[in-house]
PDB file of N, CA and C in Angstrom:
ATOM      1  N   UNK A   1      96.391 -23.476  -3.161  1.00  0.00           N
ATOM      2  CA  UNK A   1      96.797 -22.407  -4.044  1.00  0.00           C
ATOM      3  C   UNK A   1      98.289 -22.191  -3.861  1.00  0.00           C
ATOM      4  N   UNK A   2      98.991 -21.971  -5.042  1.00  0.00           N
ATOM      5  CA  UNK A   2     100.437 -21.631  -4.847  1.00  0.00           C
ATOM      6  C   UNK A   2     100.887 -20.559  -4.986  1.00  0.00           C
ATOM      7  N   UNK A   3     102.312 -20.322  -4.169  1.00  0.00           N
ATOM      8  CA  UNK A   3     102.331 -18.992  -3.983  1.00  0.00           C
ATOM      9  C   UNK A   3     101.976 -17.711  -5.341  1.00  0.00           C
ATOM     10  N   UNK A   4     102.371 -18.230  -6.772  1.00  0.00           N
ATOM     11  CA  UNK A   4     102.309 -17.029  -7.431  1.00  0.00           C
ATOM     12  C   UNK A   4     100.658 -17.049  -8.321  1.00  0.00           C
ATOM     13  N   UNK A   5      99.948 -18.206  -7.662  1.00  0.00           N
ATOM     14  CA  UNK A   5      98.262 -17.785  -7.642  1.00  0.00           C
ATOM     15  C   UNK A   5      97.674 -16.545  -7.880  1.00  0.00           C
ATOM     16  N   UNK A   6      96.934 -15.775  -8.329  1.00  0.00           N
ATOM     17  CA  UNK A   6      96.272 -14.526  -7.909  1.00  0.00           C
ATOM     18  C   UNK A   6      94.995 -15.223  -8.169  1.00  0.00           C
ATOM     19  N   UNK A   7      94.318 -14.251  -7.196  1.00  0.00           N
ATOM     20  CA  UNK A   7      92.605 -14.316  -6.867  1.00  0.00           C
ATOM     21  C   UNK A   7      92.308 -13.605  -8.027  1.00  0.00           C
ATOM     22  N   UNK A   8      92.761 -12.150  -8.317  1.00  0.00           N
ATOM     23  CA  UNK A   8      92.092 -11.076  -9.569  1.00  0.00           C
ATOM     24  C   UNK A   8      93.124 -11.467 -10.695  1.00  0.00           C
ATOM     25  N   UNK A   9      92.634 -11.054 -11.984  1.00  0.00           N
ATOM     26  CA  UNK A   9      93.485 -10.921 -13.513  1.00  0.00           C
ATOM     27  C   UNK A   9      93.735  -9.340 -13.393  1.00  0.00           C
ATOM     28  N   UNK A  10      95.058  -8.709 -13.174  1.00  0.00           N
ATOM     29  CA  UNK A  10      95.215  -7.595 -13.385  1.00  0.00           C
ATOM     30  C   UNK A  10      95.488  -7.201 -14.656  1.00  0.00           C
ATOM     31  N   UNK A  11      95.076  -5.860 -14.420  1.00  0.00           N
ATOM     32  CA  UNK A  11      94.353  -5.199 -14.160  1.00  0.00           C
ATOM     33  C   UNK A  11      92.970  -5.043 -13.738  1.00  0.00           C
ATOM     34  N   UNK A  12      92.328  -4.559 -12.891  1.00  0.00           N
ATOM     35  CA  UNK A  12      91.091  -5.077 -12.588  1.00  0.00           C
ATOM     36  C   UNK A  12      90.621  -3.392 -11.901  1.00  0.00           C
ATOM     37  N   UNK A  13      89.330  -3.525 -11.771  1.00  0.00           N
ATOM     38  CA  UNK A  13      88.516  -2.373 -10.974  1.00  0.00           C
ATOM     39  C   UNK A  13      88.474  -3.029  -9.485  1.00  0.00           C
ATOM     40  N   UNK A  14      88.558  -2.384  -8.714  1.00  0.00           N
ATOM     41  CA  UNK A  14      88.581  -2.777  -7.049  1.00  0.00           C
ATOM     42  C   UNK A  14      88.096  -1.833  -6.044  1.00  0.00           C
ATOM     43  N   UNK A  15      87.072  -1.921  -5.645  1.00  0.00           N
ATOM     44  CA  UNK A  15      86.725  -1.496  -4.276  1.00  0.00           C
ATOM     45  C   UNK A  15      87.855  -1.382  -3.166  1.00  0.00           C
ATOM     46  N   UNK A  16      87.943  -0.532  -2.940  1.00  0.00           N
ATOM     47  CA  UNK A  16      88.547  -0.379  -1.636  1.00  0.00           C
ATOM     48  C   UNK A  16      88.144   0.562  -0.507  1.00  0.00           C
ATOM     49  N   UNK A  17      87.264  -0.541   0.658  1.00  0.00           N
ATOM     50  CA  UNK A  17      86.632   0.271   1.677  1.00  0.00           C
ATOM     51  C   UNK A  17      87.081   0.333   2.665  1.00  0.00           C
ATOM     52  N   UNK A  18      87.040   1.727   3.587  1.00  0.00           N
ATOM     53  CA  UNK A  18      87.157   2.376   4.780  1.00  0.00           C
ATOM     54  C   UNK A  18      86.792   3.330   5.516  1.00  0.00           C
ATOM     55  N   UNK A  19      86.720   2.647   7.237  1.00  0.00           N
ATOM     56  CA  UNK A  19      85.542   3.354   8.263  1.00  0.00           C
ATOM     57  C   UNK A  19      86.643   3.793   8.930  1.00  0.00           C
ATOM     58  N   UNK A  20      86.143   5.316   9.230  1.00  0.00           N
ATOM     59  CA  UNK A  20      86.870   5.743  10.609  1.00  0.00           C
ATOM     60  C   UNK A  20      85.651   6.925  11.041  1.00  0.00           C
ATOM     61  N   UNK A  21      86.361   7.626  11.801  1.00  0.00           N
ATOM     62  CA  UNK A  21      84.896   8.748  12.537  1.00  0.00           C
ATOM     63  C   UNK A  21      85.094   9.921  11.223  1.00  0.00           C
ATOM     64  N   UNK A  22      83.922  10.240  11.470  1.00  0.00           N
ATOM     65  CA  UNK A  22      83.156  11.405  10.032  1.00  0.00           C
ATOM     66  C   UNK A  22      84.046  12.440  10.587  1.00  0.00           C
ATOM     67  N   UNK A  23      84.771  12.960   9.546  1.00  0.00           N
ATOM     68  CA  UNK A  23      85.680  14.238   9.733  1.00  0.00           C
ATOM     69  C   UNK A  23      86.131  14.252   8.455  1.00  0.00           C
ATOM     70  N   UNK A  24      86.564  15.763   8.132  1.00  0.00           N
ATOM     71  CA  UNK A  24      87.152  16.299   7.012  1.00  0.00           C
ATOM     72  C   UNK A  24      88.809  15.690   6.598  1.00  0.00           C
ATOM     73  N   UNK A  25      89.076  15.355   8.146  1.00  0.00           N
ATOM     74  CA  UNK A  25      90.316  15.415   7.729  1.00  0.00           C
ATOM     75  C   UNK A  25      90.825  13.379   7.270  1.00  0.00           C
ATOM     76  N   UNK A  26      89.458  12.927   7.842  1.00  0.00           N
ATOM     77  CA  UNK A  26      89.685  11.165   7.337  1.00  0.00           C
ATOM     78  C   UNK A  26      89.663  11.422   6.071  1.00  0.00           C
ATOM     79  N   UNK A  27      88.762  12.069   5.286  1.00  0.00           N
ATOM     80  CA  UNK A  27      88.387  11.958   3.877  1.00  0.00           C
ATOM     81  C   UNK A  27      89.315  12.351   3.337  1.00  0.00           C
ATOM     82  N   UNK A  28      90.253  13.693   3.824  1.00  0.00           N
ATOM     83  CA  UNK A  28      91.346  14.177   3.061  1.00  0.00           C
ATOM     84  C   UNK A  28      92.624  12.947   3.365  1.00  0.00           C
ATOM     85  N   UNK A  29      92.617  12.814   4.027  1.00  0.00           N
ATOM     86  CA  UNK A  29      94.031  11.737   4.094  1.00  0.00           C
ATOM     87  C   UNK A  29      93.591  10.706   3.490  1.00  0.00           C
ATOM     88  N   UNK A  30      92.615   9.674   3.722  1.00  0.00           N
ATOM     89  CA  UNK A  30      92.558   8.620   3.295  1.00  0.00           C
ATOM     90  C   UNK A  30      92.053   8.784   1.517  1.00  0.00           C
ATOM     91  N   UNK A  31      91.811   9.884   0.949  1.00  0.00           N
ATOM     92  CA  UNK A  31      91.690  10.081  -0.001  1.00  0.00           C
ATOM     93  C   UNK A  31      93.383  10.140  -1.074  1.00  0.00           C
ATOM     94  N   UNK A  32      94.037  10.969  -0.140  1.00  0.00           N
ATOM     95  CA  UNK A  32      95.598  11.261  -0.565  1.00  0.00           C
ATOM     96  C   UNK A  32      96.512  10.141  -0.603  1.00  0.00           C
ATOM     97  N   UNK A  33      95.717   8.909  -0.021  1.00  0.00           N
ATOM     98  CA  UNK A  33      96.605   7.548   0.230  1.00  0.00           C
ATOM     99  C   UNK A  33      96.210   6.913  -1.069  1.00  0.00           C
ATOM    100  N   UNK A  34      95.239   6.544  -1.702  1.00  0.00           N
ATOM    101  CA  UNK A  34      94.702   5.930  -2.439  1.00  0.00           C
ATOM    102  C   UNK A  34      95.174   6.805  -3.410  1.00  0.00           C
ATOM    103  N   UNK A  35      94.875   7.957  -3.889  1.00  0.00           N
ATOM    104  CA  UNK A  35      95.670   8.376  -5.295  1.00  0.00           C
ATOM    105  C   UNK A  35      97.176   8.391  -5.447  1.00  0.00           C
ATOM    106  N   UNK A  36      97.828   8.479  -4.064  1.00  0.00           N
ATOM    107  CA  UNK A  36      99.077   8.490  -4.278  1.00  0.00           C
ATOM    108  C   UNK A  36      99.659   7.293  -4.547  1.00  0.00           C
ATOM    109  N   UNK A  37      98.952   6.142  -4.846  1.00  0.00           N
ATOM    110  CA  UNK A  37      99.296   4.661  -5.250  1.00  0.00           C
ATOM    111  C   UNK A  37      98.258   4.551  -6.367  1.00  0.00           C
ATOM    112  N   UNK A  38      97.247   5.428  -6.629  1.00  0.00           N
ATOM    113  CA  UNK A  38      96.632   4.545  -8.377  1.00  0.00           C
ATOM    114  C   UNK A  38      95.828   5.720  -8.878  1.00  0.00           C
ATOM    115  N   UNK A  39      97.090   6.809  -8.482  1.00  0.00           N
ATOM    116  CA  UNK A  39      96.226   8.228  -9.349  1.00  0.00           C
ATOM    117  C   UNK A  39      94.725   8.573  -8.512  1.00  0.00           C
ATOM    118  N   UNK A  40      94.766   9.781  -9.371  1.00  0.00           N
ATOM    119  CA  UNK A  40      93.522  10.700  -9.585  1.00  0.00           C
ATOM    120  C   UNK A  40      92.233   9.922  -9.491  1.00  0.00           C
ATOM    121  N   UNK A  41      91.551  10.188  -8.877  1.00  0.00           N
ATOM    122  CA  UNK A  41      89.893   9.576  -8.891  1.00  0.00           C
ATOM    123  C   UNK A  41      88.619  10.419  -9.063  1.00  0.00           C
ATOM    124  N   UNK A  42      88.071  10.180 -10.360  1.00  0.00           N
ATOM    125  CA  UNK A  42      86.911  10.336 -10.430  1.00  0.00           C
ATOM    126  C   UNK A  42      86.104  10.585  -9.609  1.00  0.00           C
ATOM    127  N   UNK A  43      84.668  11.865  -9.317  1.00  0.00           N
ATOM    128  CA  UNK A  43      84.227  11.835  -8.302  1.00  0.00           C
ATOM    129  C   UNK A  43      83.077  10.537  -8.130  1.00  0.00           C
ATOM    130  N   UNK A  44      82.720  10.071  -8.902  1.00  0.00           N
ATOM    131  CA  UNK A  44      81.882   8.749  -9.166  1.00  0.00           C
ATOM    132  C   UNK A  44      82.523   7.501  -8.834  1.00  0.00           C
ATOM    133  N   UNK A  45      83.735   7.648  -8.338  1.00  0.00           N
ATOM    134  CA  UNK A  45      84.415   6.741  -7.952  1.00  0.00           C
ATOM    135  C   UNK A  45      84.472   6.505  -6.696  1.00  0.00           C
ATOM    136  N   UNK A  46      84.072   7.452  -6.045  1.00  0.00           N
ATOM    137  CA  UNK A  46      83.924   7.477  -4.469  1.00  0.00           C
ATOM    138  C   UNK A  46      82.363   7.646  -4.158  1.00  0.00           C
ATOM    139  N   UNK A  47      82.433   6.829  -3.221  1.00  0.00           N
ATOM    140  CA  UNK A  47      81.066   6.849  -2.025  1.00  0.00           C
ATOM    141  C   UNK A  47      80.721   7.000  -0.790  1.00  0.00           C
ATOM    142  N   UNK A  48      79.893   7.212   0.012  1.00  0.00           N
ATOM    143  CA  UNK A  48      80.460   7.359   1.347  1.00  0.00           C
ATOM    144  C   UNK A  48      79.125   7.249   1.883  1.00  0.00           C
ATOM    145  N   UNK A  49      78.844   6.621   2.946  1.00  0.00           N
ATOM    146  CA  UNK A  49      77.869   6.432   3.573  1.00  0.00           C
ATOM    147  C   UNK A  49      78.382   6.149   5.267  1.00  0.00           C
ATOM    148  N   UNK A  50      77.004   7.150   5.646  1.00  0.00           N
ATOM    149  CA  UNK A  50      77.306   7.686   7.057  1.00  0.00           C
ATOM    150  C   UNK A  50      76.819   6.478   8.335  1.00  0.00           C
ATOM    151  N   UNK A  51      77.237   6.119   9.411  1.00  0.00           N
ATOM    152  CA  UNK A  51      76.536   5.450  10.014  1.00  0.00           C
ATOM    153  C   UNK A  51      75.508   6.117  11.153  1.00  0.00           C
ATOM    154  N   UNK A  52      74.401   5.202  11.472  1.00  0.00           N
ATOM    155  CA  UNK A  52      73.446   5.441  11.828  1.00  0.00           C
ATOM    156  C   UNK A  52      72.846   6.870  12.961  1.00  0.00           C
ATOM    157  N   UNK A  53      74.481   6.628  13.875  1.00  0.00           N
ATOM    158  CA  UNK A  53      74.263   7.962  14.675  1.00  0.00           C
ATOM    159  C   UNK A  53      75.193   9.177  14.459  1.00  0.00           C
ATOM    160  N   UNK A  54      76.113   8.812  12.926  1.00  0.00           N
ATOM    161  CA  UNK A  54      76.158  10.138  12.363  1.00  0.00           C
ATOM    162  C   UNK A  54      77.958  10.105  13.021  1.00  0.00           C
ATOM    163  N   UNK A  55      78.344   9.646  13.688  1.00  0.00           N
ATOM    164  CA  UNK A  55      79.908   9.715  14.338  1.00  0.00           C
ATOM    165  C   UNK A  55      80.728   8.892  13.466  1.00  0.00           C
ATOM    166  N   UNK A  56      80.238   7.906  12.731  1.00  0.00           N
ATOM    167  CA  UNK A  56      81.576   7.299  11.586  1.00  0.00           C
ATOM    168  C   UNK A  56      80.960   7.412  10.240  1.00  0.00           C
ATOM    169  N   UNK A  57      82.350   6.800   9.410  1.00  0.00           N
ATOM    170  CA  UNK A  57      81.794   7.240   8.138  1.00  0.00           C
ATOM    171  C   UNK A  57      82.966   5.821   7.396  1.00  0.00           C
ATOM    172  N   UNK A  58      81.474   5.645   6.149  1.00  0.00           N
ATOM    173  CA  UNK A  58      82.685   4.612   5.636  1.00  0.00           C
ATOM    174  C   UNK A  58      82.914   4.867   4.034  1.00  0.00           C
ATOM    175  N   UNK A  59      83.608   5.326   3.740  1.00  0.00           N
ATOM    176  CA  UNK A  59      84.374   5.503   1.870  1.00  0.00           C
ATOM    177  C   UNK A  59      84.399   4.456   1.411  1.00  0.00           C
ATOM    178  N   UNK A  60      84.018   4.335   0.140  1.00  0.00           N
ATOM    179  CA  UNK A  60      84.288   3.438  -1.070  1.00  0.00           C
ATOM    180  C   UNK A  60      85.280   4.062  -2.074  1.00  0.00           C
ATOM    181  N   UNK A  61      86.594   3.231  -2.010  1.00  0.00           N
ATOM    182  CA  UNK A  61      87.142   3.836  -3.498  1.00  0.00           C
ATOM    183  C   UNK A  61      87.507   2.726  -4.467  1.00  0.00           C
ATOM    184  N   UNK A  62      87.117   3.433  -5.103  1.00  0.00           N
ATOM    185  CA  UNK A  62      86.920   2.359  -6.991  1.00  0.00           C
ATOM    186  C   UNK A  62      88.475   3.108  -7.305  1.00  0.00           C
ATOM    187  N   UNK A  63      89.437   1.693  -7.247  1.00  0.00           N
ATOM    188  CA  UNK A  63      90.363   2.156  -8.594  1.00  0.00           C
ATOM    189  C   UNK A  63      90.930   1.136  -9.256  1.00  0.00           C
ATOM    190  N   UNK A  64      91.339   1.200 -10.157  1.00  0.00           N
ATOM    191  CA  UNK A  64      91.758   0.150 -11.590  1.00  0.00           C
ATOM    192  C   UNK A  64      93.420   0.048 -10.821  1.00  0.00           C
ATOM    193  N   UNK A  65      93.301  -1.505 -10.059  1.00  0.00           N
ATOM    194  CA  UNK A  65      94.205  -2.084  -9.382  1.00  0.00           C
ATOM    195  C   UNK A  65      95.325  -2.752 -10.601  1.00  0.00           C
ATOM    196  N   UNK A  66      96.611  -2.314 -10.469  1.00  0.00           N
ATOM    197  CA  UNK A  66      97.387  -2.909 -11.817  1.00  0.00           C
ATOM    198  C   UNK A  66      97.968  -4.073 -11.102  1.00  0.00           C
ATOM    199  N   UNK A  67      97.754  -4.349  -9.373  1.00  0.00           N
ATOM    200  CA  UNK A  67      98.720  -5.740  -9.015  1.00  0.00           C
ATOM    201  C   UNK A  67      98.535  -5.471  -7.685  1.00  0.00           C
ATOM    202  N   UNK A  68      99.087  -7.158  -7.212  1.00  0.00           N
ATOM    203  CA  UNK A  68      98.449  -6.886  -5.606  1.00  0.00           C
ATOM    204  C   UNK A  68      99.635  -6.289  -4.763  1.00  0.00           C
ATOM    205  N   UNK A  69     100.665  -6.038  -5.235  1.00  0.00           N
ATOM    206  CA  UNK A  69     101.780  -5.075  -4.796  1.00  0.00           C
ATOM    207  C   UNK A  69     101.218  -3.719  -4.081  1.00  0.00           C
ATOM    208  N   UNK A  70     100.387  -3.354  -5.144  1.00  0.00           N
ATOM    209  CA  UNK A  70      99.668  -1.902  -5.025  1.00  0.00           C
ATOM    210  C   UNK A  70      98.811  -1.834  -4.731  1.00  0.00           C
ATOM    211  N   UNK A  71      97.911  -3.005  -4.708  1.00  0.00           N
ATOM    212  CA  UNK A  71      97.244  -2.973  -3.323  1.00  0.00           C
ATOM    213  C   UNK A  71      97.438  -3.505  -1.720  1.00  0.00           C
ATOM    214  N   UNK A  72      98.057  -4.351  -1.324  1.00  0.00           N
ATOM    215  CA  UNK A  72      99.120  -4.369  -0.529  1.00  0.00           C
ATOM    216  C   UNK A  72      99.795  -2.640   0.116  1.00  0.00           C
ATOM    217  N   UNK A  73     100.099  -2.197  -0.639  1.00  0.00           N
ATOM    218  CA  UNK A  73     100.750  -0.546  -0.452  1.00  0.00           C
ATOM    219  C   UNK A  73      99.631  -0.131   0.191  1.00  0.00           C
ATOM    220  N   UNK A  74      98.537   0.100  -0.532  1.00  0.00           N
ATOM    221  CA  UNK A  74      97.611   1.330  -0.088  1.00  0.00           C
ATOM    222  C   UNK A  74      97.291   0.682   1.304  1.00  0.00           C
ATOM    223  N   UNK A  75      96.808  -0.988   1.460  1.00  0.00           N
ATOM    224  CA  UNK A  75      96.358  -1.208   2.583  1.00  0.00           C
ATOM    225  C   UNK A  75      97.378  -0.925   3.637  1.00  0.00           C
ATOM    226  N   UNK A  76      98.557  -1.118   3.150  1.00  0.00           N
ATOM    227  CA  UNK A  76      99.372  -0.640   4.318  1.00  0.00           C
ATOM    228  C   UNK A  76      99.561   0.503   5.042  1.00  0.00           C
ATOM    229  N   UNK A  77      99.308   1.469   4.192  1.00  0.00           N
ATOM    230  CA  UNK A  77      99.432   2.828   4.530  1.00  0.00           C
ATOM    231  C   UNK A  77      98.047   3.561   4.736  1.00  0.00           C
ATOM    232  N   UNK A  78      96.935   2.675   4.488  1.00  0.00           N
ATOM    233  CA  UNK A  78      95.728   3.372   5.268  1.00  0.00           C
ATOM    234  C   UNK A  78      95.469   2.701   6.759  1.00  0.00           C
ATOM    235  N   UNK A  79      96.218   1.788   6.918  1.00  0.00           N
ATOM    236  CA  UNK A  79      96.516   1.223   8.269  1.00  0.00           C
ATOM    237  C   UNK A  79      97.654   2.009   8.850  1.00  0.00           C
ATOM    238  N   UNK A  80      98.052   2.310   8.596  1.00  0.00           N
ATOM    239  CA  UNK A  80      99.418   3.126   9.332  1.00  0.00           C
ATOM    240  C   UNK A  80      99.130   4.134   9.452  1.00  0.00           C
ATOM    241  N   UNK A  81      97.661   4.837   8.848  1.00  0.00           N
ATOM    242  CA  UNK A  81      97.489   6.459   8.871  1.00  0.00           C
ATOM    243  C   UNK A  81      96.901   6.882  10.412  1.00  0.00           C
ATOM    244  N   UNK A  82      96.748   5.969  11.413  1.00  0.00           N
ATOM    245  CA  UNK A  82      96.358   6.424  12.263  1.00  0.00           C
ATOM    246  C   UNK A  82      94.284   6.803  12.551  1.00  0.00           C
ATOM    247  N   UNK A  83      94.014   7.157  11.340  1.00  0.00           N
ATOM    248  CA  UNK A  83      92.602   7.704  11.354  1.00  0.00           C
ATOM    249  C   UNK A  83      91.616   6.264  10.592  1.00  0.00           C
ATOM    250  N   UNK A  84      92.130   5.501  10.113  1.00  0.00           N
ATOM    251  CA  UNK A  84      91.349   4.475   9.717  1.00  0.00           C
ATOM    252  C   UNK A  84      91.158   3.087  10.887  1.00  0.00           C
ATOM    253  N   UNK A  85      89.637   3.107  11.152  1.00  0.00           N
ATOM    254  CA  UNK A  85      89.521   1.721  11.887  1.00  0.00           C
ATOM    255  C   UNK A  85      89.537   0.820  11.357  1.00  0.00           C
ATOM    256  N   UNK A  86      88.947   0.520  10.212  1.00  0.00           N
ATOM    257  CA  UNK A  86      88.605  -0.717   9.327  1.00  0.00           C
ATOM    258  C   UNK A  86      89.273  -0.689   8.168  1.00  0.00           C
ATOM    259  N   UNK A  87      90.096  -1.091   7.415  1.00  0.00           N
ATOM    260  CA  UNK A  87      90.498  -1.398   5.887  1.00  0.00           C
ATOM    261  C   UNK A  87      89.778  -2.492   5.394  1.00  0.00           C
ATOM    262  N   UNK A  88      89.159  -2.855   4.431  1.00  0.00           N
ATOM    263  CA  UNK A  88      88.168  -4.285   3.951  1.00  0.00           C
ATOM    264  C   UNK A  88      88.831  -3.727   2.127  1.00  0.00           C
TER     265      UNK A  88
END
């Protein structure tokens, strides 16, 4: 594949998931990262499912990715937020 390849045709819909421990304040930040790179989200756009003994938690956010620039961004900065273990 060469460098100006893309995997997606942007614009596209994209999952973007992340685990850290169940708290108010993961959901509020890692929520504020993702709109502040592709807007406002729908509440149907998010998901969240708890793990088994109830101490982590992992978000789904659906947003209409315009380029991998911007996604690139968000992953960067939900890695840099300190409260996220996993970015996928």
């Amino acid at each position: 594949m060469s460098g100006g390849d893309e995997l997606f045709d942007f614009p596209t819909e994209f999952p973007i998931k992340v685990m850290g421990r169940d708290s108010e304040s993961f959901r509020t930040l890692t929520l504020a990262i993702v709109e502040r790179h592709a807007g406002p989200l729908a509440a149907e756009s998010i998901s969240e499912r708890h793990s088994s003994g109830g101490k982590f938690l992992a978000l789904t956010y659906t947003i209409r990715a315009e380029s991998r620039a911007q996604l690139d961004r968000i992953y960067q900065d939900l890695t840099d937020s300190g409260v996220v273990l996993v970015a996928l």
